[in-house]
Protein backbone atom coordinates (compact mmCIF):
# COMPACT_ATOMS: atom_id res chain seq x y z
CA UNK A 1 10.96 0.92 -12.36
CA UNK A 2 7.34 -0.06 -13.84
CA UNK A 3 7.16 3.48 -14.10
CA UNK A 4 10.16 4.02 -16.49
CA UNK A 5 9.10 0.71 -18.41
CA UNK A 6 5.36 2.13 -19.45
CA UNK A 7 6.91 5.66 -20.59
CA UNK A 8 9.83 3.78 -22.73
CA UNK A 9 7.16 1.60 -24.33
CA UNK A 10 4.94 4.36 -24.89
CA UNK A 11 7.65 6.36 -26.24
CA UNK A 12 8.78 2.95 -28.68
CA UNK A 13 5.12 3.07 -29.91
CA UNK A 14 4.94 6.19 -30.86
CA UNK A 15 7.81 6.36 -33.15
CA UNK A 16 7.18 3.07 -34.81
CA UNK A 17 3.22 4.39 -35.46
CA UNK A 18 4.74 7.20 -37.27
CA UNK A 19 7.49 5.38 -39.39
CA UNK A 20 4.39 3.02 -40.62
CA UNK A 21 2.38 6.40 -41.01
CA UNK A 22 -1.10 4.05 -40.60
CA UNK A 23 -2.04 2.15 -37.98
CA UNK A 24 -2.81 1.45 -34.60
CA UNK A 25 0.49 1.74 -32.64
CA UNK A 26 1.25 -1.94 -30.49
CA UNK A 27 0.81 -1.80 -26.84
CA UNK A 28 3.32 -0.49 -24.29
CA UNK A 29 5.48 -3.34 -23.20
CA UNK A 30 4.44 -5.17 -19.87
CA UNK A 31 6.25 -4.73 -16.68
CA UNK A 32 7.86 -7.64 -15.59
CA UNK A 33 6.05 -9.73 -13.17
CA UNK A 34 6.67 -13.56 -11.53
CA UNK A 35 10.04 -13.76 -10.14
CA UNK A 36 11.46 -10.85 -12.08
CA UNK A 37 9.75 -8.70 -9.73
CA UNK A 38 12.38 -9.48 -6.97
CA UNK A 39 15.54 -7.43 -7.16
CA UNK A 40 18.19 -6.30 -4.81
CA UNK A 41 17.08 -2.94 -5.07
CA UNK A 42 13.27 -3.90 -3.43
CA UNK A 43 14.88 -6.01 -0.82
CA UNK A 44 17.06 -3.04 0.06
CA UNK A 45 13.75 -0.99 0.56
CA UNK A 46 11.99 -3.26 2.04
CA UNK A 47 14.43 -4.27 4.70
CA UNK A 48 15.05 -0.61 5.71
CA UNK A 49 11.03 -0.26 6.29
CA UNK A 50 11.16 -3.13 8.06
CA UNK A 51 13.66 -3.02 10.48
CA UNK A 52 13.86 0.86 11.01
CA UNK A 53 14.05 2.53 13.62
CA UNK A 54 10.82 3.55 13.82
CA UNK A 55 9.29 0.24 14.18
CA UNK A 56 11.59 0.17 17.79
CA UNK A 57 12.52 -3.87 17.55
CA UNK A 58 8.77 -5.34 16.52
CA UNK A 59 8.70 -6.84 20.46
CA UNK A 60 5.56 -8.73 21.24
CA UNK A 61 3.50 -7.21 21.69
CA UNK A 62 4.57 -3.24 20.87
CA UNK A 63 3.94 -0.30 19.33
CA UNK A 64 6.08 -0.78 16.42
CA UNK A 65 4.86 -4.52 15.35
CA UNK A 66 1.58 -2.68 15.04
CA UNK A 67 3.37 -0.70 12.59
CA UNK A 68 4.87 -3.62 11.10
CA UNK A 69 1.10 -5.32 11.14
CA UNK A 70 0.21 -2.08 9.13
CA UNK A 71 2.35 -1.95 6.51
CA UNK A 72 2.56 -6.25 5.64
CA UNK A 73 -1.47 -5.96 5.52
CA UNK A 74 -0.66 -2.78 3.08
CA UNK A 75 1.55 -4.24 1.31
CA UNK A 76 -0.83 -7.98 0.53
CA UNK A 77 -3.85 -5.41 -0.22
CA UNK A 78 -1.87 -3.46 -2.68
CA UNK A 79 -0.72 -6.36 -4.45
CA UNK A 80 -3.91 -7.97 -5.02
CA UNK A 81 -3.72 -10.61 -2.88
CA UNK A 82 -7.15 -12.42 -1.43
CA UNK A 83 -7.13 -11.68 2.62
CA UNK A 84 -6.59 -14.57 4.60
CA UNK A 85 -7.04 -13.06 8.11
CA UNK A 86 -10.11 -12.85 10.28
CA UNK A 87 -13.33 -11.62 9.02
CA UNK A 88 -12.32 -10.52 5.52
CA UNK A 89 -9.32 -9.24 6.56
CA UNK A 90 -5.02 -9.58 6.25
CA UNK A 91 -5.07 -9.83 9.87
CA UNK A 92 -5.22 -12.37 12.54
CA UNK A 93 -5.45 -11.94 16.19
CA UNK A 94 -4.33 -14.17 19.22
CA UNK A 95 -4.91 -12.82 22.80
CA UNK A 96 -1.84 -12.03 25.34
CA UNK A 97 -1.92 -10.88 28.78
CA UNK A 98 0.23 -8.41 30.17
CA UNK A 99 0.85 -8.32 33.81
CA UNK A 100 2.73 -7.14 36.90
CA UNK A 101 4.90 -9.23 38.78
CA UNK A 102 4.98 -8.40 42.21
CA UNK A 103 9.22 -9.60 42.93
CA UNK A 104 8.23 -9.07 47.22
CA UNK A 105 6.18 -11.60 47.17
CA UNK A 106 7.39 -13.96 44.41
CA UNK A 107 10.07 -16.41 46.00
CA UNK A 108 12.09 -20.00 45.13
CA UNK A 109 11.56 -22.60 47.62
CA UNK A 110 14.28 -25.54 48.22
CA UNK A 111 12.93 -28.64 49.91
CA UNK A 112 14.00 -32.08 50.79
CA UNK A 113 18.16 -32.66 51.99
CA UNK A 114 18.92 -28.98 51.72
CA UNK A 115 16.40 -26.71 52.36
CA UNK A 116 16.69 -22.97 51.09
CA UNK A 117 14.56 -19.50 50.15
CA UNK A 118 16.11 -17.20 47.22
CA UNK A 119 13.98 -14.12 46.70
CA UNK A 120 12.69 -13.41 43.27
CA UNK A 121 14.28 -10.20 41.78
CA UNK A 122 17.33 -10.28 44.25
CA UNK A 123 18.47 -13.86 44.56
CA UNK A 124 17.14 -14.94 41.38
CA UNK A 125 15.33 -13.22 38.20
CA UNK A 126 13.00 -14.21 35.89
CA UNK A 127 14.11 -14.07 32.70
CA UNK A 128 12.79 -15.87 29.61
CA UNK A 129 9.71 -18.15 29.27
CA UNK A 130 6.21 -17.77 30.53
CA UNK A 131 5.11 -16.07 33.75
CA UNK A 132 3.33 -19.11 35.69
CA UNK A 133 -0.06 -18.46 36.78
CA UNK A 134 0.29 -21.38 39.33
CA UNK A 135 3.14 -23.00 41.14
CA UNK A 136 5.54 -24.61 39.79
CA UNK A 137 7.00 -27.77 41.56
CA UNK A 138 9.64 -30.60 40.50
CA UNK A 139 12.26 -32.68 41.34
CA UNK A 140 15.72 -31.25 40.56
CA UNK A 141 18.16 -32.68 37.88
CA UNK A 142 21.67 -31.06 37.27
CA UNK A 143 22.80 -31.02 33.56
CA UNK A 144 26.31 -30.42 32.48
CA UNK A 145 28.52 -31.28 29.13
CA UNK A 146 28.65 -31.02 25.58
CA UNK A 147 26.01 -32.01 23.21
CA UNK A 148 28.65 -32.45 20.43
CA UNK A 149 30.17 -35.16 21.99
CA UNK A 150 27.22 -37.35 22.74
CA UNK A 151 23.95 -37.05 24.85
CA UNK A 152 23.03 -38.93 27.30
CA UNK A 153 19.67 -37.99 29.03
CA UNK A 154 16.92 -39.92 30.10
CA UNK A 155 14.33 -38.04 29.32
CA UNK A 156 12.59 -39.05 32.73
CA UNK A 157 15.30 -37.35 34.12
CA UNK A 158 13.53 -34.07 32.29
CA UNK A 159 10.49 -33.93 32.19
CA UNK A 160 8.27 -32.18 34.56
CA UNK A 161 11.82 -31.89 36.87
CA UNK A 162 13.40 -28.35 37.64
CA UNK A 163 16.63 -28.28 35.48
CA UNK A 164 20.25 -26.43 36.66
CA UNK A 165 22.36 -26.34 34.29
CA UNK A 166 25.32 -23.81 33.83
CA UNK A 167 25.99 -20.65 31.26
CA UNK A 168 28.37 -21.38 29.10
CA UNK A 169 29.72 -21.94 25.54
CA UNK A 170 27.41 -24.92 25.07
CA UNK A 171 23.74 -23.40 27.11
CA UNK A 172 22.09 -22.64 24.12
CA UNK A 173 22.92 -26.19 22.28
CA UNK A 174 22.04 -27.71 26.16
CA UNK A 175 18.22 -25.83 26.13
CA UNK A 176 17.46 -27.18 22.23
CA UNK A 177 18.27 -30.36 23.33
CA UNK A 178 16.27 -30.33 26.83
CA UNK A 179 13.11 -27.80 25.98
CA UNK A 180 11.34 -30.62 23.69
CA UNK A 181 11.61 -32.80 26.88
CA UNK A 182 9.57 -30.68 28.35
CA UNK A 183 10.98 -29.78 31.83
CA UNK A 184 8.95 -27.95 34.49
CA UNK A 185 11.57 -25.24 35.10
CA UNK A 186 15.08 -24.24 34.20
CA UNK A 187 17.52 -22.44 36.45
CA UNK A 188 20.76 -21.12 34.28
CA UNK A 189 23.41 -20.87 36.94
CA UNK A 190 25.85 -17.82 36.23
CA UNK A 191 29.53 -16.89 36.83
CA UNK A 192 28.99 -14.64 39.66
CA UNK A 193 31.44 -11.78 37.31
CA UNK A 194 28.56 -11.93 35.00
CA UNK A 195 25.93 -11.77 37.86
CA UNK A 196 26.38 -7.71 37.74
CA UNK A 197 25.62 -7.58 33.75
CA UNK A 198 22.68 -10.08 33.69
CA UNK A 199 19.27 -8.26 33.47
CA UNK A 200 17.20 -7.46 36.37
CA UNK A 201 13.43 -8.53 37.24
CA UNK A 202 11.30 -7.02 34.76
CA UNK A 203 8.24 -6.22 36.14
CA UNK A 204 5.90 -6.48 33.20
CA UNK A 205 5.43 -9.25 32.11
CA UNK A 206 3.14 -10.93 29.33
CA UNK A 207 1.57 -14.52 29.12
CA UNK A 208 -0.01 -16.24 25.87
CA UNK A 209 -3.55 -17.63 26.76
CA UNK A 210 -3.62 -19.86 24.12
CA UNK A 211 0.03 -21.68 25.41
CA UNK A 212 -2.11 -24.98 24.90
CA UNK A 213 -2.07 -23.99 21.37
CA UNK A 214 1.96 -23.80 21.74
CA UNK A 215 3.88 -26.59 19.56
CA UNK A 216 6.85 -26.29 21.95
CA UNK A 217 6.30 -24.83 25.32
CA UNK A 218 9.26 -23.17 26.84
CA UNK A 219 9.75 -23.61 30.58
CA UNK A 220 10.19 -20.56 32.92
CA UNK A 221 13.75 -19.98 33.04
CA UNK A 222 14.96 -18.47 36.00
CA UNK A 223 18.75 -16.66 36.32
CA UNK A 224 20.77 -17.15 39.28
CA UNK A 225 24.74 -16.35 40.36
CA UNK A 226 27.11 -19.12 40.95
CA UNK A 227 27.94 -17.92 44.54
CA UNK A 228 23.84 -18.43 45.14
CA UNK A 229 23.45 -21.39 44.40
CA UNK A 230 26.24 -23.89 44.81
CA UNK A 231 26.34 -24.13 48.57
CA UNK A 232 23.00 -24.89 48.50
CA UNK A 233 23.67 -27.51 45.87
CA UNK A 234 26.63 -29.17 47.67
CA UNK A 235 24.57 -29.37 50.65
CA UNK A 236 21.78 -31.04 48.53
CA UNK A 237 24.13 -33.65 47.11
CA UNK A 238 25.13 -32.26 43.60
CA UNK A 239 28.52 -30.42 42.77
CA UNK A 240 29.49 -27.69 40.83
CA UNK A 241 31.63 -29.82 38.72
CA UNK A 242 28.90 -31.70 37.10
CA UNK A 243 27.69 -28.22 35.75
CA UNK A 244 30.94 -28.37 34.04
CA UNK A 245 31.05 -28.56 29.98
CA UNK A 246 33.51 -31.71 29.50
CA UNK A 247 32.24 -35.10 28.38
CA UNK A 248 29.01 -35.76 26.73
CA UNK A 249 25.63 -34.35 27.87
CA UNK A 250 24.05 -35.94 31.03
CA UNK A 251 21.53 -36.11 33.97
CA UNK A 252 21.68 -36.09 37.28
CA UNK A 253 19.04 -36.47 39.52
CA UNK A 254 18.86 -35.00 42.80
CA UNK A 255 17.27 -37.53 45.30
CA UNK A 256 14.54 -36.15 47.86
CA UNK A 257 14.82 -32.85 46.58
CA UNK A 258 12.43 -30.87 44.68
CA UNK A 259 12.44 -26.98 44.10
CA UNK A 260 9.09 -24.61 44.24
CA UNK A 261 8.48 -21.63 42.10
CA UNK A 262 5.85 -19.25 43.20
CA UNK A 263 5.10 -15.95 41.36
CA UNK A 264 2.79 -13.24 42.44
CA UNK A 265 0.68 -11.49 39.34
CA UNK A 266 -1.56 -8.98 38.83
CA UNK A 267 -3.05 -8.55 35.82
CA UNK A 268 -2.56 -5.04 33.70
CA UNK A 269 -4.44 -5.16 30.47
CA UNK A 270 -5.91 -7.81 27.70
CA UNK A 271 -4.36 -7.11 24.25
CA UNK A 272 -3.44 -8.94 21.21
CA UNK A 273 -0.59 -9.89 18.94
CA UNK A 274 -1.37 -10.20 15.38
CA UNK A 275 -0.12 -12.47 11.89
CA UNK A 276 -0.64 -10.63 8.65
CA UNK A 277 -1.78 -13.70 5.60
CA UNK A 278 -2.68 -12.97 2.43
CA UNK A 279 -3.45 -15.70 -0.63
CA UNK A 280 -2.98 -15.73 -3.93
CA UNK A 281 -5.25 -18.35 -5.67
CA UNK A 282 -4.19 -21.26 -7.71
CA UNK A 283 -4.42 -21.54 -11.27
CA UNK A 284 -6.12 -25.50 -11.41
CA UNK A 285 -9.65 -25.51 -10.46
CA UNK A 286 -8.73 -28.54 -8.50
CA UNK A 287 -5.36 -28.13 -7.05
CA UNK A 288 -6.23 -24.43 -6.27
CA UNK A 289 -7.87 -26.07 -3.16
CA UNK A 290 -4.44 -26.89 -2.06
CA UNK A 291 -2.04 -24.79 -0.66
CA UNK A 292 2.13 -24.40 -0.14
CA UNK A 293 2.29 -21.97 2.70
CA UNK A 294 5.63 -19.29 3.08
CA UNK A 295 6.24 -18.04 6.71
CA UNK A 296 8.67 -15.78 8.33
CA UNK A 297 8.41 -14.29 12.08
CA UNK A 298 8.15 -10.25 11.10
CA UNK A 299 8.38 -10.22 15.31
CA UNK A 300 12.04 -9.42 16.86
CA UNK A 301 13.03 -8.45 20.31
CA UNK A 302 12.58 -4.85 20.96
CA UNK A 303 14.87 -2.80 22.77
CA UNK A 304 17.11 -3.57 25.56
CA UNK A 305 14.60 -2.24 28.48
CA UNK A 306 11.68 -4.93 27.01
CA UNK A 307 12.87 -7.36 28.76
CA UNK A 308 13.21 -9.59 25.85
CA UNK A 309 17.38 -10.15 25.80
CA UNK A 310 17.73 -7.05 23.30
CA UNK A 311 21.62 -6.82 23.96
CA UNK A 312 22.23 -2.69 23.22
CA UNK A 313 25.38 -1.47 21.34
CA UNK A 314 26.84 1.42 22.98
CA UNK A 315 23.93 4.01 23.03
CA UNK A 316 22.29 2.10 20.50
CA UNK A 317 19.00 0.42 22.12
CA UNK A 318 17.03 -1.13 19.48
CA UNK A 319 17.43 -4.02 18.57
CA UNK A 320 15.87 -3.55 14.54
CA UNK A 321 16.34 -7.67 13.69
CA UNK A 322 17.25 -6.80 10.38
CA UNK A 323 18.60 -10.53 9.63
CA UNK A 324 16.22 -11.86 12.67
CA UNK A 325 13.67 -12.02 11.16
CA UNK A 326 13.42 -8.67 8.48
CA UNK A 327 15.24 -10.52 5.83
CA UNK A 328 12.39 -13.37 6.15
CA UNK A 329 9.77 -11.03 6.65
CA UNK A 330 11.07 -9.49 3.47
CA UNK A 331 11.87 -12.64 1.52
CA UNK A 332 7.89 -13.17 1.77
CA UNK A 333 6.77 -9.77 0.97
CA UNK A 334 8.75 -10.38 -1.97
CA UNK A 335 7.46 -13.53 -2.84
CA UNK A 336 3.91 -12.44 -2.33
CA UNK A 337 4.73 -9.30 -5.54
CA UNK A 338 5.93 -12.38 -7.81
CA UNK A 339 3.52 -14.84 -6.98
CA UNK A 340 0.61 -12.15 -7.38
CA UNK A 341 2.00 -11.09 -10.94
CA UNK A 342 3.46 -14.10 -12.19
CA UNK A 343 2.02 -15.62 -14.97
CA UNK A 344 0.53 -17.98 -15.35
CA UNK A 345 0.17 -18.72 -11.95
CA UNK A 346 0.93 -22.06 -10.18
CA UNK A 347 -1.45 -24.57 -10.01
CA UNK A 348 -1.96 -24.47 -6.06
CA UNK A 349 -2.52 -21.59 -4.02
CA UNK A 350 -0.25 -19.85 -2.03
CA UNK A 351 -0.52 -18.99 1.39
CA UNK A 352 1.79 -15.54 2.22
CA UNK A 353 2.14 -15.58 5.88
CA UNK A 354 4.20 -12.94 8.35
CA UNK A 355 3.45 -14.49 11.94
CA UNK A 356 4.56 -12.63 15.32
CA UNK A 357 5.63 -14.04 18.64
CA UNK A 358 8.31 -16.35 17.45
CA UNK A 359 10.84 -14.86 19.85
CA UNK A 360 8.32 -15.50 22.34
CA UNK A 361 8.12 -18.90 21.65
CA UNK A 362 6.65 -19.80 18.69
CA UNK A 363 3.24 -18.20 19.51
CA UNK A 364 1.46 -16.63 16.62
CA UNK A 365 2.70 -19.34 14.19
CA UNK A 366 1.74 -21.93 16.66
CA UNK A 367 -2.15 -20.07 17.04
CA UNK A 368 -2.30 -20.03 12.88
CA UNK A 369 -1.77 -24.01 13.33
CA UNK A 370 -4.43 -24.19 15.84
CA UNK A 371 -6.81 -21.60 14.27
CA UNK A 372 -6.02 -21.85 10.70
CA UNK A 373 -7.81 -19.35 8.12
CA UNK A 374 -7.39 -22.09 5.40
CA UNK A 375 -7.88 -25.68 6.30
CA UNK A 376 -4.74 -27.02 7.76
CA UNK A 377 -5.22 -30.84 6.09
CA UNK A 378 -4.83 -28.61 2.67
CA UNK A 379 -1.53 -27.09 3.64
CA UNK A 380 0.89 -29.45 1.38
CA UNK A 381 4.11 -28.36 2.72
CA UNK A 382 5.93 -25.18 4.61
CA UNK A 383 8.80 -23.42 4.04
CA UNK A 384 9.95 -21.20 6.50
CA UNK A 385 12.42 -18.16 6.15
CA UNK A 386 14.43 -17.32 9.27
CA UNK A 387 17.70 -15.33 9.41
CA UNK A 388 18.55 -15.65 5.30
CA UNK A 389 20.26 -12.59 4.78
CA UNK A 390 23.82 -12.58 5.63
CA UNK A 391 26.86 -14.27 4.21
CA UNK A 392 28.69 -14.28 7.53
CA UNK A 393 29.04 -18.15 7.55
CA UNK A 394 27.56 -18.97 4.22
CA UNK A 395 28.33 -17.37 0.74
CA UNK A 396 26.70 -18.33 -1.67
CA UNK A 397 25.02 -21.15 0.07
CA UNK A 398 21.68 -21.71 2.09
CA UNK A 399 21.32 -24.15 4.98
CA UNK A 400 18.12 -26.12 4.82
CA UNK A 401 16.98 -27.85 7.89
CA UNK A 402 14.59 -30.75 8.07
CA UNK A 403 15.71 -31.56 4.70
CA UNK A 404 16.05 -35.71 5.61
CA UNK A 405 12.86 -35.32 7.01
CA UNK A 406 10.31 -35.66 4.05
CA UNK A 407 10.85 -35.67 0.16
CA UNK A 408 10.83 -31.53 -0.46
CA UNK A 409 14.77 -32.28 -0.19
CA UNK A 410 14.76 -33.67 -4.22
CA UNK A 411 12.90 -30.37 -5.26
CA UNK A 412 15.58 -28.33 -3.20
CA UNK A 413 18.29 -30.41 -5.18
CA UNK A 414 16.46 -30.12 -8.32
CA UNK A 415 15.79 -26.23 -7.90
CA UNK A 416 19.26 -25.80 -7.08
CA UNK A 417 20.78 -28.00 -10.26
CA UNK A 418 18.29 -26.20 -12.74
CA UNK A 419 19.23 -22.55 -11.51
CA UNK A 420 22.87 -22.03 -11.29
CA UNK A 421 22.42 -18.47 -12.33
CA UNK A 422 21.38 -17.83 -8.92
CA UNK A 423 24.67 -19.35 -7.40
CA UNK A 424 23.17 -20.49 -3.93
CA UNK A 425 24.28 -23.94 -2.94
CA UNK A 426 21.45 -25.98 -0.48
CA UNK A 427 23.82 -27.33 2.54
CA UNK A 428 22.56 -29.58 5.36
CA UNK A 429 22.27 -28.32 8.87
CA UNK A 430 25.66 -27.32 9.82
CA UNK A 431 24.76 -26.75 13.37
CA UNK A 432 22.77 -30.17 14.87
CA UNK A 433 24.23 -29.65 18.21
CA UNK A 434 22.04 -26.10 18.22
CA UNK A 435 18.54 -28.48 17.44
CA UNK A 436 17.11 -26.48 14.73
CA UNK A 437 14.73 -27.84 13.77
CA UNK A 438 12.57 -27.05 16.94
CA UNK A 439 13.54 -23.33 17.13
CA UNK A 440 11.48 -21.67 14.57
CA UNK A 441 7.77 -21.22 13.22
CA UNK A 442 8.24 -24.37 10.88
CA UNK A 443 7.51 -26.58 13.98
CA UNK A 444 4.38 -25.50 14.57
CA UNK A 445 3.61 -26.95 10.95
CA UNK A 446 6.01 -29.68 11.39
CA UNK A 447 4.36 -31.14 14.12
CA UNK A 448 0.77 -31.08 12.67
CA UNK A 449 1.86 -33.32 10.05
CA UNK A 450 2.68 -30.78 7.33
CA UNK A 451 5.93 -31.06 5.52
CA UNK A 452 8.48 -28.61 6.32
CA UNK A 453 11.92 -27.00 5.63
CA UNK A 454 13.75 -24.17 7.26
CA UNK A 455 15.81 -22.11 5.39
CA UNK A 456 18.35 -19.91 7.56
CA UNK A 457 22.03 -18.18 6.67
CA UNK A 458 22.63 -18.60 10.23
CA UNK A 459 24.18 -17.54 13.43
CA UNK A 460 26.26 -14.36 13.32
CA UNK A 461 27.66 -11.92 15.79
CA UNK A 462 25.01 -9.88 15.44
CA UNK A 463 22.35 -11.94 16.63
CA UNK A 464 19.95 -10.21 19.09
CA UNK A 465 21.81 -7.04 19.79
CA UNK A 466 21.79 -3.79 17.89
CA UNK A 467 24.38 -4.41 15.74
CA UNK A 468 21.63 -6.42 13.55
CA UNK A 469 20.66 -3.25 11.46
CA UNK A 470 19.78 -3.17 7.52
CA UNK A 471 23.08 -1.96 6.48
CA UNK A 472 24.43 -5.64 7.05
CA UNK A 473 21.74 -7.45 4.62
CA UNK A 474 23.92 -9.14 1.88
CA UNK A 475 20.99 -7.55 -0.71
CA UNK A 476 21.81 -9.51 -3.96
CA UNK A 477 22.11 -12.83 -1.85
CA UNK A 478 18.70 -12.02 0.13
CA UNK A 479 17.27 -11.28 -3.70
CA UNK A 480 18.46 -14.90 -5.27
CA UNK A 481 17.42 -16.58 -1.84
CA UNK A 482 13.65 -15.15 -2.57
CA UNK A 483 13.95 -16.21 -6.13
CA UNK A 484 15.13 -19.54 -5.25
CA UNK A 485 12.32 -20.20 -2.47
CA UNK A 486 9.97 -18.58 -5.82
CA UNK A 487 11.29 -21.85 -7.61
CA UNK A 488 10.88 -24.05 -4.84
CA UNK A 489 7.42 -23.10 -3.92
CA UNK A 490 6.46 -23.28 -8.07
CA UNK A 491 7.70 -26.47 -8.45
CA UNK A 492 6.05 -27.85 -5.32
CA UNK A 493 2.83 -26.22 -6.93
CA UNK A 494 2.58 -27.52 -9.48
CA UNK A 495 3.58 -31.36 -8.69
CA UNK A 496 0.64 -33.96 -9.33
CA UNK A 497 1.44 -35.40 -5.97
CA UNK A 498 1.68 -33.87 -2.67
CA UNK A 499 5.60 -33.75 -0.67
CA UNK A 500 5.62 -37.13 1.50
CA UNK A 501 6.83 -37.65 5.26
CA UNK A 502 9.61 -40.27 5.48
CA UNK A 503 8.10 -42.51 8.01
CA UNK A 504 10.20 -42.70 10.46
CA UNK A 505 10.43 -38.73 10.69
CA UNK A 506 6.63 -38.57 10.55
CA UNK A 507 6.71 -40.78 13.95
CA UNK A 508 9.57 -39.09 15.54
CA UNK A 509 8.25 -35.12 14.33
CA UNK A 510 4.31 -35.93 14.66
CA UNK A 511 3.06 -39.04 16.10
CA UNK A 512 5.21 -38.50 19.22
CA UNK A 513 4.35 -35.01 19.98
């Protein structure tokens, strides 16, 4: 496109030098720069670099988010932008361990009214969460219901206690609403027709160092079959109707019982996991201190032997996250082109930053808020890109979580009312039974005491399986997303004040963590 531009200009000069037959000719016209710059036709690109094939699901850590680390630090270096990694660089790095589990001598221990032994890889696999280096022991508290029609947990009931609660249409809702509780362990209980589909124990496993670093820490969560576990249960005093979904959501503790988790490890290798940040400076000589900071997770889940929940299509394996989190990942590579060319700049600078490990967890975002590369107490406000491009749910619209949680939800209004070319309606968070607001890399900022918003298209089909390929993007309404974010992040830029907490949301969000 620049391309064509600077040989029609040229061209335009030349003829109007000869029809004045004296003179020096005027200058080719400019490519376009700011927000301009972003265009279905670059998201298109973008998002089928991103989530090809070739980068085999971005897993953390893998191969192909090396690739991905590659071609983000690339992309900020060709586009000016000032590195904002470690040592001079685009890139920063966070240690992982991977390791072996060793399932014959890794067991669950029952103790107390009912006493039992389930072996870990046969009776029960781990699945999701960390590998513990230790063992875990708690109480035991049976969850059941439906968040949507009330919740009811003491949190006592939670914390530090091993958690059963069922699979079913409300276990994802359930674990948002129980994982900032912070429970020991979680045991997802499952029919015993699905027993035969649910994954086995993966062997490899890998474990974050810095987990103290972690603004939410998931729990191990262990899988188990119906038929496993409820005569145990009955025996111990609980029954497998209270794992039902009716009524509201509630706790039940199991008295004199407590459950023991005990892995066997060895390690395999020291390696790293990396977040790609580049900067492009303010235009104030005072406010340029300051910074709004962009994020999106450029990390998916692999392929459907990484043991990360990659659900395969058929013979299709990879799971490319084109929507989770490419169109993010791409949102902010496209921001970072109109940011670096627009002109003039805005006031504050602006912090460009692709983090990994989200699916993990949260962990590269949450190692940026630990270790930041810019000071943290100068980050302003975040806004966070996660799953923006498809119109499966939403046309034309954008759900913004957090938005009652500080005052970036009057720019968001404003943005919206002064751009109705763009055609994308803000909306609330149309799913608070899912808990949101604690489920992507805008918590790590959140928490920290930096304002934050999360934008997200939301839930589809698609979600973590192979069917989430770059053929899907809604291009034009991943373009006027990026161009709307541009519009956000400008007008938060250049504000004489800084976004403001709403107190009570600063104690709930910050003070309480």
């Amino acid at each position: 496109m620049t391309a064509r531009v600077i040989a029609r200009g040229a061209v335009i000069a030349a003829l109007a030098g000869a029809c004045a037959g004296a003179g020096s000719p005027p200058p080719p016209a400019p490519a376009p720069g700011g927000v301009a710059t972003i265009t279905p036709a670059d998201v298109r690109q973008r998002i089928f670099i991103v989530a090809d094939d070739s980068m085999g699901g971005r897993g953390t850590p893998s191969a192909g988010l090396e690739r991905m680390t590659r071609y983000a630090a690339d992309e900020f270096r060709r586009l000016g932008l000032v590195p904002g990694g470690d040592s001079g660089s685009y890139v920063q790095r966070y240690p992982l361990t991977v390791h072996r589990l060793v399932p014959e001598s890794s067991a669950v221990w029952a103790s107390g009214a009912a006493t039992a032994r389930w072996a870990l890889g046969a009776d029960m696999v781990l699945a999701e969460g960390p590998t513990p280096d230790a063992e875990v022991v708690g109480g035991v508290t049976i969850v059941g219901g439906d968040p949507q029609r009330g919740v009811t947990v003491d949190p006592g009931a939670i914390t530090d206690q091993v958690v059963i609660l069922a699979l079913g249409p409300h276990a994802d809702a359930i674990g948002a609403q129980l994982i900032p509780l912070r429970p020991a362990l979680a045991i997802l209980v499952l029919p015993d027709s699905l027993w035969s589909m649910a994954p086995g124990q993966s062997t490899v496993q890998v474990a974050n160092p810095s987990a103290e670093d972690l603004a939410l820490p998931i729990p191990p969560i262990l899988y188990v079959a119906q038929g496993r576990l409820v005569p145990w249960l009955e025996r111990a005093g609980g029954t497998s109707e209270f794992l039902s979904s009716d009524g509201s959501l509630t706790a039940r503790q199991l008295p004199d019982t407590r459950i023991r988790l005990r892995v066997d490890v060895r390690d395999i290798e020291h390696t790293t996991a990396a977040n790609v940040v580049g900067v492009v400076p303010g235009s104030d000589p005072t406010l340029r201190s300051e910074y709004v900071l962009f994020t999106a997770h450029m990390d998916h889940i692999g392929t459907a032997s990484s043991a990360q929940g990659c659900s395969a299509v058929g013979a299709d394996t990879i799971c490319n996250g084109a929507d989770d989190d490419g169109s993010g990942t791409v949102a902010v590579l496209e921001l970072a082109q109109a940011f670096a060319t627009a002109t003039p700049r805005p006031r504050r600078s602006m912090v460009l930053a692709l983090v990994s490990g989200e699916e993990r967890g949260l962990w590269g975002s949450s190692y940026w808020a630990a270790h930041p590369t810019v000071p943290l107490a100068q980050v302003v406000a975040n806004l966070n890109s996660d799953m923006v491009g498809r119109s499966d749910s939403l046309r034309d619209s954008v759900s913004v979580i957090g938005r009652e949680h500080s005052n970036l939800d009057d720019v968001v209004i404003r943005v919206a009312a002064a751009h109705p070319e763009l055609h994308l309606a803000p909306v609330g968070d149309l799913w608070p039974q899912e808990g949101l607001f604690s489920r992507s890399d805008h918590y790590s900022f959140a928490t920290r005491g930096i304002p934050a918003l999360f934008f997200t298209t939301g839930l589809h089909p698609d979600y973590h399986g192979a069917g989430d390929s770059p053929d899907q993007i809604d291009y034009d309404k991943l373009a006027r997303f990026a161009r709307f974010l541009y519009f956000v992040g400008t007008e938060i830029a250049n504000a004489a004040e800084r976004p403001q907490w709403n107190p009570e949301s600063y104690r709930k969000v910050v003070q309480s963590r």
